[in-house]
PDB file of N, CA and C in Angstrom:
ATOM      1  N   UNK A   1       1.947   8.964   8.740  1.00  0.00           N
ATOM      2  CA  UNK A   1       0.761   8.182   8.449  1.00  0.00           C
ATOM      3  C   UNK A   1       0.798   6.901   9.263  1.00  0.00           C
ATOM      4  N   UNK A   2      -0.162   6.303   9.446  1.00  0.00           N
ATOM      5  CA  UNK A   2      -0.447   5.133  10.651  1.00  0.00           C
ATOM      6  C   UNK A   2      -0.898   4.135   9.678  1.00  0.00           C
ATOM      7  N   UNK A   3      -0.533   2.802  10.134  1.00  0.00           N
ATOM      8  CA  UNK A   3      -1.330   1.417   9.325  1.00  0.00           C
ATOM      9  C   UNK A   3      -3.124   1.798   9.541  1.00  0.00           C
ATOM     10  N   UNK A   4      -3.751   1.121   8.572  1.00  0.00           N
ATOM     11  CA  UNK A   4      -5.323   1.027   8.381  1.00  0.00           C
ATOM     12  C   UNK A   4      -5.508   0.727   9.742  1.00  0.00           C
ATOM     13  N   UNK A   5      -7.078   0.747  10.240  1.00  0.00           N
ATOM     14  CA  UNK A   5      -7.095   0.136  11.329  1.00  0.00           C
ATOM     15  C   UNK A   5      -8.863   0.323  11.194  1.00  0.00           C
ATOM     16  N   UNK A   6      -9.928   0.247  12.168  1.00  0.00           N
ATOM     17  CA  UNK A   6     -11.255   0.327  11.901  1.00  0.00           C
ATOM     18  C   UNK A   6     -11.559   1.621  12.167  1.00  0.00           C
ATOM     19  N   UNK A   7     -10.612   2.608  12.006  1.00  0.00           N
ATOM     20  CA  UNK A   7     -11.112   4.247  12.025  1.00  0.00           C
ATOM     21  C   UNK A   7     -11.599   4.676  10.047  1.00  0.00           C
ATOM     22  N   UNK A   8     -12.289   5.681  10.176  1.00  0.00           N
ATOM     23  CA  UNK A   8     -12.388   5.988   9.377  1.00  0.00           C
ATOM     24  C   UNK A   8     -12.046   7.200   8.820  1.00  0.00           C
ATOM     25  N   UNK A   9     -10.880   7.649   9.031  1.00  0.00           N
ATOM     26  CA  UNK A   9      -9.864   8.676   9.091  1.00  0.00           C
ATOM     27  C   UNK A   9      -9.396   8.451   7.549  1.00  0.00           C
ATOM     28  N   UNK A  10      -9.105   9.768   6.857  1.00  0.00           N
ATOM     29  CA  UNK A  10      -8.827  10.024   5.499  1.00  0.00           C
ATOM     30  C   UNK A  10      -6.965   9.746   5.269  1.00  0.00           C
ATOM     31  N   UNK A  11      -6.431   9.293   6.402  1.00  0.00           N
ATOM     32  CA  UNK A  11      -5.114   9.894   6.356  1.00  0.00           C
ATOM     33  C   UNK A  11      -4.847   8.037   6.839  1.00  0.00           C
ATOM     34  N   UNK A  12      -5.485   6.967   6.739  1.00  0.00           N
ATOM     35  CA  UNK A  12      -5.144   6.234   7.389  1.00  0.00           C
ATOM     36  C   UNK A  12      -4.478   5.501   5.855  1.00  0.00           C
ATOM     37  N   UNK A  13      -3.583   4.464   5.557  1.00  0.00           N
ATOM     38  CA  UNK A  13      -3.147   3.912   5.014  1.00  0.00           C
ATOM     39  C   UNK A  13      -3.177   2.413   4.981  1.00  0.00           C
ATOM     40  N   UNK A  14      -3.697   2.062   3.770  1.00  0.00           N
ATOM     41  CA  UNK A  14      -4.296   0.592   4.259  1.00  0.00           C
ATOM     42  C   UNK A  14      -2.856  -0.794   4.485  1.00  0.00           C
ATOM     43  N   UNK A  15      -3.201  -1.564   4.923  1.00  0.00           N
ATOM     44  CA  UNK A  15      -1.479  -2.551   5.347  1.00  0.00           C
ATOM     45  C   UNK A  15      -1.920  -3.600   4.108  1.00  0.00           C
ATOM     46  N   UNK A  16      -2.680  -3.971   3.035  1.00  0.00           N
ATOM     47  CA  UNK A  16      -3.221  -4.456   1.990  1.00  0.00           C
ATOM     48  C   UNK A  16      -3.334  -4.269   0.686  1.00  0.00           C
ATOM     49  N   UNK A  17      -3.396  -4.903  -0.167  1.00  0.00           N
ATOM     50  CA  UNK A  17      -3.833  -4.275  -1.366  1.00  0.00           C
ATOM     51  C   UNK A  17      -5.159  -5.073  -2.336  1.00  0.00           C
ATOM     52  N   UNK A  18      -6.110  -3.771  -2.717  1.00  0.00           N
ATOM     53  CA  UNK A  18      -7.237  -4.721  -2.763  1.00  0.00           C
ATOM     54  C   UNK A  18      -7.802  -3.913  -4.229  1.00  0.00           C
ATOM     55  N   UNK A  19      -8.686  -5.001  -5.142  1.00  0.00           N
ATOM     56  CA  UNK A  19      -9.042  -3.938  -6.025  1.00  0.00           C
ATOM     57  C   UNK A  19     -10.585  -4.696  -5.531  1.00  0.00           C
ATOM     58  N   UNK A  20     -11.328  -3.402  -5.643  1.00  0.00           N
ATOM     59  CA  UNK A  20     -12.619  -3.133  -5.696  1.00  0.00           C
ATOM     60  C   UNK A  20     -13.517  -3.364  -6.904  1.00  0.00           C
ATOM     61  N   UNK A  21     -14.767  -3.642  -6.645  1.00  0.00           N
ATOM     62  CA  UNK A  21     -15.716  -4.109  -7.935  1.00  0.00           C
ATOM     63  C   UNK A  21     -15.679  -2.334  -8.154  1.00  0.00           C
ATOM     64  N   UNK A  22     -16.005  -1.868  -9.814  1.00  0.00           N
ATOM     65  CA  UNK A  22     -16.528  -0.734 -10.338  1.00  0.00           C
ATOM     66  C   UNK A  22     -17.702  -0.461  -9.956  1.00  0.00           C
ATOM     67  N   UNK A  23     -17.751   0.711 -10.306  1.00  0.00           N
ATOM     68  CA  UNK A  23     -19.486   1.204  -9.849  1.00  0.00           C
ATOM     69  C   UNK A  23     -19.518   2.501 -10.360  1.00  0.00           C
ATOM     70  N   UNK A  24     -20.711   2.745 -11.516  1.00  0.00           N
ATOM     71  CA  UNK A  24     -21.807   1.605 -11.685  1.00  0.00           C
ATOM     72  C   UNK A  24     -21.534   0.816 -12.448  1.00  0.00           C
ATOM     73  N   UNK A  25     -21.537  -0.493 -11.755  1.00  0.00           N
ATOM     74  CA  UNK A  25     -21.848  -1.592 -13.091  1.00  0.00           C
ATOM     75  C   UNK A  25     -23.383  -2.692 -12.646  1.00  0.00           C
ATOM     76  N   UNK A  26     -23.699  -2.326 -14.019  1.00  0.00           N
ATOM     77  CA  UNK A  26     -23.215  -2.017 -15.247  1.00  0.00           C
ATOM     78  C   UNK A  26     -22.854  -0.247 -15.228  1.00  0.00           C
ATOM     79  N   UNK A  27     -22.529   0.001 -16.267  1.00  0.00           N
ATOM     80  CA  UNK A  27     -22.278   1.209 -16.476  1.00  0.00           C
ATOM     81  C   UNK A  27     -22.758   1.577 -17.989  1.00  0.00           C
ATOM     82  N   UNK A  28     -22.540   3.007 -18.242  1.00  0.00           N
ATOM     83  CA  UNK A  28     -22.987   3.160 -19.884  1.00  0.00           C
ATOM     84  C   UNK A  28     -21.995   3.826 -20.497  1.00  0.00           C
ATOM     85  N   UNK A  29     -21.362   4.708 -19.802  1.00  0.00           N
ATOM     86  CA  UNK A  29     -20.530   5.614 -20.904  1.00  0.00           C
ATOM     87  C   UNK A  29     -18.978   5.877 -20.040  1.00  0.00           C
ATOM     88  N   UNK A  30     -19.099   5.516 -18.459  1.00  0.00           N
ATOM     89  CA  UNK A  30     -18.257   5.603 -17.643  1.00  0.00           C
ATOM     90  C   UNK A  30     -17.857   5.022 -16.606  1.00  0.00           C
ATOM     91  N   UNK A  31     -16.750   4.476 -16.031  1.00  0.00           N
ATOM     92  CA  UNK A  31     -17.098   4.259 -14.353  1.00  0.00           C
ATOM     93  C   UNK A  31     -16.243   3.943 -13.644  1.00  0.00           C
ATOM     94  N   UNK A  32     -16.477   3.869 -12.116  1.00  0.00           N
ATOM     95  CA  UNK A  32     -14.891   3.767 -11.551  1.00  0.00           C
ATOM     96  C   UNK A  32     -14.480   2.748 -10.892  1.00  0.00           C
ATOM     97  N   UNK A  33     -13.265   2.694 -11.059  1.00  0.00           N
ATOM     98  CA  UNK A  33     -12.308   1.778 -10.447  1.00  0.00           C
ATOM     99  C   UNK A  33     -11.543   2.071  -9.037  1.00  0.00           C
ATOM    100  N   UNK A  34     -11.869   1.317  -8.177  1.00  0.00           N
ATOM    101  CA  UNK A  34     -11.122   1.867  -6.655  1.00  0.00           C
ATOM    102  C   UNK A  34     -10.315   0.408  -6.078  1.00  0.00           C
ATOM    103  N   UNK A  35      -9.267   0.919  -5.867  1.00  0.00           N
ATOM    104  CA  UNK A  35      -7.561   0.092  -5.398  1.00  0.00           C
ATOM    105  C   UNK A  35      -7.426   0.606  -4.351  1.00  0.00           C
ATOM    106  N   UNK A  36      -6.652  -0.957  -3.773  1.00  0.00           N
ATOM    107  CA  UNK A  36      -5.756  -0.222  -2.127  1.00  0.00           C
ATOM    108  C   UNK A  36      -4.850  -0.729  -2.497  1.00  0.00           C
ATOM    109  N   UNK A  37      -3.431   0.298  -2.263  1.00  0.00           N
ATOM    110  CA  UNK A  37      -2.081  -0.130  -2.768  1.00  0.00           C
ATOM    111  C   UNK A  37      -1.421  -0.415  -0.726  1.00  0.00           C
ATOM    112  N   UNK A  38      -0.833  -1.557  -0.645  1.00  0.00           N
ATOM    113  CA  UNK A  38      -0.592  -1.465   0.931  1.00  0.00           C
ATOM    114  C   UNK A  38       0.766  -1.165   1.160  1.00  0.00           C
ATOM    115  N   UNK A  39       1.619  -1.171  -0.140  1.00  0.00           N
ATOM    116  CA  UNK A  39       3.204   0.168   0.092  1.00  0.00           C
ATOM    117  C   UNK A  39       3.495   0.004  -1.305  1.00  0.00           C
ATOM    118  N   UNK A  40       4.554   1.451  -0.844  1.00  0.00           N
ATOM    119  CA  UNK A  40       5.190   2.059  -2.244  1.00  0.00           C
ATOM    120  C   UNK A  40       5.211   0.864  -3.262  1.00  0.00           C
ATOM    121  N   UNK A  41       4.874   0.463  -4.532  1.00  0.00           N
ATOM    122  CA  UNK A  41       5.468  -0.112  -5.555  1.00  0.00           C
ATOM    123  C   UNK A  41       5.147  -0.189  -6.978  1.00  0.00           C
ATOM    124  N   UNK A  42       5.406  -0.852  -8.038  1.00  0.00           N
ATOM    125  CA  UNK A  42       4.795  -0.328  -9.276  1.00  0.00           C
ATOM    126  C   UNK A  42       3.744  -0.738  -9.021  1.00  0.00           C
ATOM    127  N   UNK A  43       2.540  -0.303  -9.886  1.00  0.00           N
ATOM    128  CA  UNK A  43       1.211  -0.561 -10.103  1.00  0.00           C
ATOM    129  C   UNK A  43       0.983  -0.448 -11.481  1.00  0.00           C
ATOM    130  N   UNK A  44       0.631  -1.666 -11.818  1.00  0.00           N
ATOM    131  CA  UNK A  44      -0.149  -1.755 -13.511  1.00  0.00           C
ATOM    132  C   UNK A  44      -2.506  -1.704 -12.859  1.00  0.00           C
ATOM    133  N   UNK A  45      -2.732  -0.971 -13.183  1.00  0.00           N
ATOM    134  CA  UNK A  45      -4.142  -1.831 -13.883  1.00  0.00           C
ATOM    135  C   UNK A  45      -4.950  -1.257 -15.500  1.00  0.00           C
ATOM    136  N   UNK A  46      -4.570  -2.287 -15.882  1.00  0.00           N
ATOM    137  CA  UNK A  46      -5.186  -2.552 -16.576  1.00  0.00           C
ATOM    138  C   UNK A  46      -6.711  -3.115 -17.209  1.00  0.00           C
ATOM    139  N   UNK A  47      -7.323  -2.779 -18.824  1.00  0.00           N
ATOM    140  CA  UNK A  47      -8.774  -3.274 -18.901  1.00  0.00           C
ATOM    141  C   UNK A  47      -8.804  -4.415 -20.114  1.00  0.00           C
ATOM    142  N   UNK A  48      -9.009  -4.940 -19.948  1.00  0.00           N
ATOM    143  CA  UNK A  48      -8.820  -6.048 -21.363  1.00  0.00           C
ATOM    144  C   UNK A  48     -10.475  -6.212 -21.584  1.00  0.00           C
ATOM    145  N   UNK A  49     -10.628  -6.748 -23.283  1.00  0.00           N
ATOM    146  CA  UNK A  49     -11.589  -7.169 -24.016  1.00  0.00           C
ATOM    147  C   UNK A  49     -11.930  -8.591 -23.460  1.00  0.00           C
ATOM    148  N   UNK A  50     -13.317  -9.081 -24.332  1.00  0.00           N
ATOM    149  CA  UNK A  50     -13.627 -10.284 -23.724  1.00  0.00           C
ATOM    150  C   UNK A  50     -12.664 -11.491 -24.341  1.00  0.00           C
ATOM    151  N   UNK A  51     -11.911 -11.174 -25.070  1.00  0.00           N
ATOM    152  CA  UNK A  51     -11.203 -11.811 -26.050  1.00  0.00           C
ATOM    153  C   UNK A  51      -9.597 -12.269 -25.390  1.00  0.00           C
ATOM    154  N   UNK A  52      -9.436 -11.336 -24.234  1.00  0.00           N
ATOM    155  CA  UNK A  52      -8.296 -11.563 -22.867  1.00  0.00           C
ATOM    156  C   UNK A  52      -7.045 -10.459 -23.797  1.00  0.00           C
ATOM    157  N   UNK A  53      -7.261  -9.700 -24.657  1.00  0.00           N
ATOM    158  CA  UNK A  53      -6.702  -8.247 -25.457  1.00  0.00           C
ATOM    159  C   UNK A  53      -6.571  -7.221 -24.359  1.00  0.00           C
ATOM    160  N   UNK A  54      -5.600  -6.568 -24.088  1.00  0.00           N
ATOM    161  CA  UNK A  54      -5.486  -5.311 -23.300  1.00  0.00           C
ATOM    162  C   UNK A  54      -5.904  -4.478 -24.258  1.00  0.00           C
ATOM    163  N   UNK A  55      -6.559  -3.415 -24.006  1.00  0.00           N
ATOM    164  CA  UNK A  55      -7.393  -2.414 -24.684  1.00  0.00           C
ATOM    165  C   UNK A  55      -7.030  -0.756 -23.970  1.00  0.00           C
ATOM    166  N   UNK A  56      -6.740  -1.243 -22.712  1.00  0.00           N
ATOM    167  CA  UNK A  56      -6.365   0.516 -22.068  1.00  0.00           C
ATOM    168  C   UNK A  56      -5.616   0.506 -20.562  1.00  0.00           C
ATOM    169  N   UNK A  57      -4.334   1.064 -20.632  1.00  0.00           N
ATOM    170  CA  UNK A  57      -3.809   0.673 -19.185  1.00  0.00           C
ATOM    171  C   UNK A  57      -4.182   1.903 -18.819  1.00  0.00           C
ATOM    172  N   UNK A  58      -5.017   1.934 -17.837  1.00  0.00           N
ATOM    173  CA  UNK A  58      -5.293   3.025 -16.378  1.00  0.00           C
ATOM    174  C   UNK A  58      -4.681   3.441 -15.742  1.00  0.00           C
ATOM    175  N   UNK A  59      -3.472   2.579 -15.047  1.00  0.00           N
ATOM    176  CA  UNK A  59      -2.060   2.933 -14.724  1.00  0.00           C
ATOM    177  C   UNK A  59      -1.251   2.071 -14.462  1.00  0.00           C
ATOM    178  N   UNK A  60      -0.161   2.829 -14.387  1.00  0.00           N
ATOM    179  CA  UNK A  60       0.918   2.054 -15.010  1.00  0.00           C
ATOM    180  C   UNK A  60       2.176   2.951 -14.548  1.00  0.00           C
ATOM    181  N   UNK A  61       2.920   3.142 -12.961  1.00  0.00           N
ATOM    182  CA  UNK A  61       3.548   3.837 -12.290  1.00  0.00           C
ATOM    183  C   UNK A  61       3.605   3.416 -10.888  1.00  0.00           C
ATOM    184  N   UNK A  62       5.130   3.489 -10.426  1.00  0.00           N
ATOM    185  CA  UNK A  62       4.794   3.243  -8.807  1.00  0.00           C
ATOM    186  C   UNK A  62       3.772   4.504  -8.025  1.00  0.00           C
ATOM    187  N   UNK A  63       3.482   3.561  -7.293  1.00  0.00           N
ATOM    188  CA  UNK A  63       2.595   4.620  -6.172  1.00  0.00           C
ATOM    189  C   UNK A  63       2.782   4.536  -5.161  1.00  0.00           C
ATOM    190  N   UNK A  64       2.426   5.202  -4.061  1.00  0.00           N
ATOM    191  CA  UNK A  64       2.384   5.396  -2.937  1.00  0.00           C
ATOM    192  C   UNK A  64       1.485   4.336  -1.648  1.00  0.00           C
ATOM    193  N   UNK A  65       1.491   3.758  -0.386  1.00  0.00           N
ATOM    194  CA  UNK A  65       0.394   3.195   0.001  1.00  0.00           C
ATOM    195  C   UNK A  65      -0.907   4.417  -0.224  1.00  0.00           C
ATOM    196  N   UNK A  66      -1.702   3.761  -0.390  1.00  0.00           N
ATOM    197  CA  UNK A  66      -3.093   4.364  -0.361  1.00  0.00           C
ATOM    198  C   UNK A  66      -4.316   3.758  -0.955  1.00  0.00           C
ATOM    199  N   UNK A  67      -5.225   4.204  -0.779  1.00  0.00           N
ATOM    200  CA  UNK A  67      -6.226   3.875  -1.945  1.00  0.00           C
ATOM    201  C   UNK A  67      -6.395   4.997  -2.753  1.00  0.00           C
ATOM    202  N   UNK A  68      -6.681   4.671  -4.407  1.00  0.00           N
ATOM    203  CA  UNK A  68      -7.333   5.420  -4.922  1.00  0.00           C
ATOM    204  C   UNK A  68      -8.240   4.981  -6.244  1.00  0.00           C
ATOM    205  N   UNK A  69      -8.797   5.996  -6.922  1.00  0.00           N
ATOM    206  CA  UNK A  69     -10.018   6.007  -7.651  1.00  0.00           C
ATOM    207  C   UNK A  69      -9.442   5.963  -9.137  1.00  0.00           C
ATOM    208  N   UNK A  70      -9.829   5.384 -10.160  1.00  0.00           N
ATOM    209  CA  UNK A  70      -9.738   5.979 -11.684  1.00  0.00           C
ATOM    210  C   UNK A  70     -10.330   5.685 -11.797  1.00  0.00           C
ATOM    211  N   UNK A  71     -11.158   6.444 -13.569  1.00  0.00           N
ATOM    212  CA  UNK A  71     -12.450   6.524 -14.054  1.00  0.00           C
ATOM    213  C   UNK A  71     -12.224   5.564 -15.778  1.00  0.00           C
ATOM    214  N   UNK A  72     -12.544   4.533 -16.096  1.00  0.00           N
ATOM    215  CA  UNK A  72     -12.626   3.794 -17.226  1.00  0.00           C
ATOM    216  C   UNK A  72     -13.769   4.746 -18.132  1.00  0.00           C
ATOM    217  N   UNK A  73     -13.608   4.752 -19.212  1.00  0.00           N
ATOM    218  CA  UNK A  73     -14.635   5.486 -20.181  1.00  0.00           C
ATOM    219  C   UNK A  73     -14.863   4.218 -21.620  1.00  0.00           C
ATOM    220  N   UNK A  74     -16.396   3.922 -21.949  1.00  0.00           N
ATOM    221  CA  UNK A  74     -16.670   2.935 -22.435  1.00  0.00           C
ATOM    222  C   UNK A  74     -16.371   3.167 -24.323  1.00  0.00           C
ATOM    223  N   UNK A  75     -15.517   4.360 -24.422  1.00  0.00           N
ATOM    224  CA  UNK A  75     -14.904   4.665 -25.658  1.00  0.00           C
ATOM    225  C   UNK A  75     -13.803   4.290 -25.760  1.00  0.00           C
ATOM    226  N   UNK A  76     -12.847   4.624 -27.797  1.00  0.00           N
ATOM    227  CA  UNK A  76     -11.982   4.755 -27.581  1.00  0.00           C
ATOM    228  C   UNK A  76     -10.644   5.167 -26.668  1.00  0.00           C
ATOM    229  N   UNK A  77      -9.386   4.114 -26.201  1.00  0.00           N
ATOM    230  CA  UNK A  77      -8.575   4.519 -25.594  1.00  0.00           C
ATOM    231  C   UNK A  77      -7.433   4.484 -26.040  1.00  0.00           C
ATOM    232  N   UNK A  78      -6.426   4.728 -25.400  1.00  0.00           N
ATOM    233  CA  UNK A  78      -5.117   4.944 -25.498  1.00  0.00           C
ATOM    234  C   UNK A  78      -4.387   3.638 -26.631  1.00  0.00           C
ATOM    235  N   UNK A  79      -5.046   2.115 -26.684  1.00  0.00           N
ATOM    236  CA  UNK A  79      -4.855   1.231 -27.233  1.00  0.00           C
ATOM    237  C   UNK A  79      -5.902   1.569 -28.716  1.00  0.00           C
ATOM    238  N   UNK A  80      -6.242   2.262 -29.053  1.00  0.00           N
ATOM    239  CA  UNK A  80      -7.633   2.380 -29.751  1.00  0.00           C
ATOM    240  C   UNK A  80      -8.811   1.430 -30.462  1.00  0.00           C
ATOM    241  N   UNK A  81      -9.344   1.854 -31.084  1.00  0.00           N
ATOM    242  CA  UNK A  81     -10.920   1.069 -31.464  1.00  0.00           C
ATOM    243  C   UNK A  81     -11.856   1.512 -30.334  1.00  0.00           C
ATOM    244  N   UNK A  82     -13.031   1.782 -30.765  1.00  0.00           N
ATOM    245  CA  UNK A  82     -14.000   1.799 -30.294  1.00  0.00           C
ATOM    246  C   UNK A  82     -14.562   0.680 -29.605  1.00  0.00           C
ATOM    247  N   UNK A  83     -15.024   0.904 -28.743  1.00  0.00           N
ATOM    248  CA  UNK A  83     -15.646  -0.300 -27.558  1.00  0.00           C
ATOM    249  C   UNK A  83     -16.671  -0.728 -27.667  1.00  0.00           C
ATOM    250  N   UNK A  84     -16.823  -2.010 -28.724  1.00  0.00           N
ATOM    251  CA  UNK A  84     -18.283  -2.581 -29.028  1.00  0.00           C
ATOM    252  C   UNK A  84     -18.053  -3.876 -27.913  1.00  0.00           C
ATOM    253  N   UNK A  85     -17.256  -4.091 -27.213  1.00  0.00           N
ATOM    254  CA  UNK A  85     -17.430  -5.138 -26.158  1.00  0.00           C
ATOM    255  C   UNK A  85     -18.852  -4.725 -25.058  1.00  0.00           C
ATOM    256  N   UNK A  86     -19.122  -5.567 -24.481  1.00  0.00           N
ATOM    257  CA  UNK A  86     -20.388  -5.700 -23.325  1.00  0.00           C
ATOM    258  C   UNK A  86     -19.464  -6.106 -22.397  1.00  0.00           C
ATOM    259  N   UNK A  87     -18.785  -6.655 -21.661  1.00  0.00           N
ATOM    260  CA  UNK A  87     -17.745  -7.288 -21.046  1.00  0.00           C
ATOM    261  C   UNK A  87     -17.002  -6.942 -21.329  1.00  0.00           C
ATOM    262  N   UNK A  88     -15.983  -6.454 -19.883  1.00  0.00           N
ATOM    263  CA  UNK A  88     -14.596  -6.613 -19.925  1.00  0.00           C
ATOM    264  C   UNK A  88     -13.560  -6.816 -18.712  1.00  0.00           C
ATOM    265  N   UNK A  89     -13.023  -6.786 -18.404  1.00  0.00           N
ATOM    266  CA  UNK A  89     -12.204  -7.504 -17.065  1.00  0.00           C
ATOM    267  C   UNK A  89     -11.015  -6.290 -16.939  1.00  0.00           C
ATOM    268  N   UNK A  90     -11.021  -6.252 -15.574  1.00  0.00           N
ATOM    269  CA  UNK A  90      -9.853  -5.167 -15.887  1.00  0.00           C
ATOM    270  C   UNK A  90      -9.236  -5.888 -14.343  1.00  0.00           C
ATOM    271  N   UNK A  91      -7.886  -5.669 -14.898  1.00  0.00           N
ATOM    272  CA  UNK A  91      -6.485  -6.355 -13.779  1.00  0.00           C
ATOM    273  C   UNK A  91      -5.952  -5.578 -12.790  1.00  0.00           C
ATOM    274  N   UNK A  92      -5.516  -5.741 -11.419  1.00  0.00           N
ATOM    275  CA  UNK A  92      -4.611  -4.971 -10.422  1.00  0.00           C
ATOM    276  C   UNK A  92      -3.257  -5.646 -10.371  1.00  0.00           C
ATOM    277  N   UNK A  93      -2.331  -5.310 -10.913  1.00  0.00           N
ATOM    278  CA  UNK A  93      -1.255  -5.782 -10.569  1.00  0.00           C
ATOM    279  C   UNK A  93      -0.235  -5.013  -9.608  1.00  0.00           C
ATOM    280  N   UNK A  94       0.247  -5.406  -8.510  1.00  0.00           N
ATOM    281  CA  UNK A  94       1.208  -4.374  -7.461  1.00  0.00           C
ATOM    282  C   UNK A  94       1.815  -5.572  -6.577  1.00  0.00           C
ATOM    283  N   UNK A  95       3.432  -5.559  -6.917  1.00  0.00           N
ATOM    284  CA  UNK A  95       3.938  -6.406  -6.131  1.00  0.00           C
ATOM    285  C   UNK A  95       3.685  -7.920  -6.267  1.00  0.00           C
ATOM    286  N   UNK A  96       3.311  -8.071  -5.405  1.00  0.00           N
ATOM    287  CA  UNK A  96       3.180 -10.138  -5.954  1.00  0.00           C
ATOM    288  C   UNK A  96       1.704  -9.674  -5.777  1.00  0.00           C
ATOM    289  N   UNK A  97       1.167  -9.062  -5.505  1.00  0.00           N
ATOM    290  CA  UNK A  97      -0.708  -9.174  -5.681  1.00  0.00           C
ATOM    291  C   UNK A  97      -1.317  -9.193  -6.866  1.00  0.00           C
ATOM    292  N   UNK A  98      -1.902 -10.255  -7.506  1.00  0.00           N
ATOM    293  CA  UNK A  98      -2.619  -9.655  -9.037  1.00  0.00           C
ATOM    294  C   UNK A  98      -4.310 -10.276  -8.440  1.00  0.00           C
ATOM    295  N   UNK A  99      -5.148  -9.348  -9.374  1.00  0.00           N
ATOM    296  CA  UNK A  99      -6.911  -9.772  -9.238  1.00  0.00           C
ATOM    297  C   UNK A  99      -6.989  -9.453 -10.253  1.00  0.00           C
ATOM    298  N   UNK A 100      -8.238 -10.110 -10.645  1.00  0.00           N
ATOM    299  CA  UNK A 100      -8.971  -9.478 -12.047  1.00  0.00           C
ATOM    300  C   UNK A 100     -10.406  -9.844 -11.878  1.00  0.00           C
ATOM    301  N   UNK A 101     -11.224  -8.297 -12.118  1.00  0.00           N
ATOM    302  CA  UNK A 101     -12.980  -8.979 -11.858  1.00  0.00           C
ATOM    303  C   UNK A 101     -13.318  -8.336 -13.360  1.00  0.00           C
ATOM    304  N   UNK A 102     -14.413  -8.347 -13.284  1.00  0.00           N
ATOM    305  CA  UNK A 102     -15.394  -8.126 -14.580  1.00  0.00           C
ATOM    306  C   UNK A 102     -16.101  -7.269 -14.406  1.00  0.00           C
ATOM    307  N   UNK A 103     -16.207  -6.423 -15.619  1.00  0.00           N
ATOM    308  CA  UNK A 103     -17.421  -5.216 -15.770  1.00  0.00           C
ATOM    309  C   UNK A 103     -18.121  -5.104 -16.611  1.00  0.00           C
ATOM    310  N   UNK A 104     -19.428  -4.696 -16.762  1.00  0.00           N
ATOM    311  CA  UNK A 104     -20.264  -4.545 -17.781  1.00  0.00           C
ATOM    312  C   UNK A 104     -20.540  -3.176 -18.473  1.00  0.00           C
ATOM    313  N   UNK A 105     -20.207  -3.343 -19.956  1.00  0.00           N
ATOM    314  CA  UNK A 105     -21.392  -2.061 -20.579  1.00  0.00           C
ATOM    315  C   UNK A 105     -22.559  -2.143 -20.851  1.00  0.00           C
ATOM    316  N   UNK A 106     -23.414  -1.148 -20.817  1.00  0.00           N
ATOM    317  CA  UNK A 106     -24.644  -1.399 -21.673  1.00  0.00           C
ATOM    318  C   UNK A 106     -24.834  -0.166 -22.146  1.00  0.00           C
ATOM    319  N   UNK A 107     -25.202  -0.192 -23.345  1.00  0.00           N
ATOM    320  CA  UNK A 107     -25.718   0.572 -24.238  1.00  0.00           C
ATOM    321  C   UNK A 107     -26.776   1.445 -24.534  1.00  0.00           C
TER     322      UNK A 107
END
């Protein structure tokens, strides 16, 4: 595999790590989350309440460089209760990189 570069080749590997806004947001019942991991290491992301509560880790395992996709669902999760939040923030943590943006439900 080769560092990222301005090709748009499926096999390229990004030298960064970036988390992406969701889409769709808003959203209603689902939606996704897209990361660039820029080498091997653990990866947490996580979704917290508006309240700054973790509510559902997405993952939580080293990975590989790459980017990839997970899908948040605006129900019960793994932390449980049902999701009466409108807001919620979900975290990238990998290596010394952390972000955190915001997402919306609507109903």
């Amino acid at each position: 595999m080769k560092p990222a570069n301005d090709s748009k080749s499926d096999d390229v590997v990004p030298i960064r790590f970036q988390l992406g806004q969701n889409y769709p947001n808003p959203f209603r019942n689902r939606t996704t989350i897209k990361y660039c991991v820029g080498y091997r290491c653990r990866v947490l992301l996580s979704v917290s309440a508006i309240d700054g509560s973790e509510i559902e880790r997405l993952v939580d395992m080293e990975q590989e460089a790459g980017t990839y996709e997970v899908e948040f669902s605006g129900e019960a999760g793994e932390l449980g209760g049902f999701r009466l939040e409108t807001t919620y923030s979900y975290r990238l943590e990998a290596a010394d990189f952390r972000e955190t943006r915001q997402m919306w439900r609507i109903r």
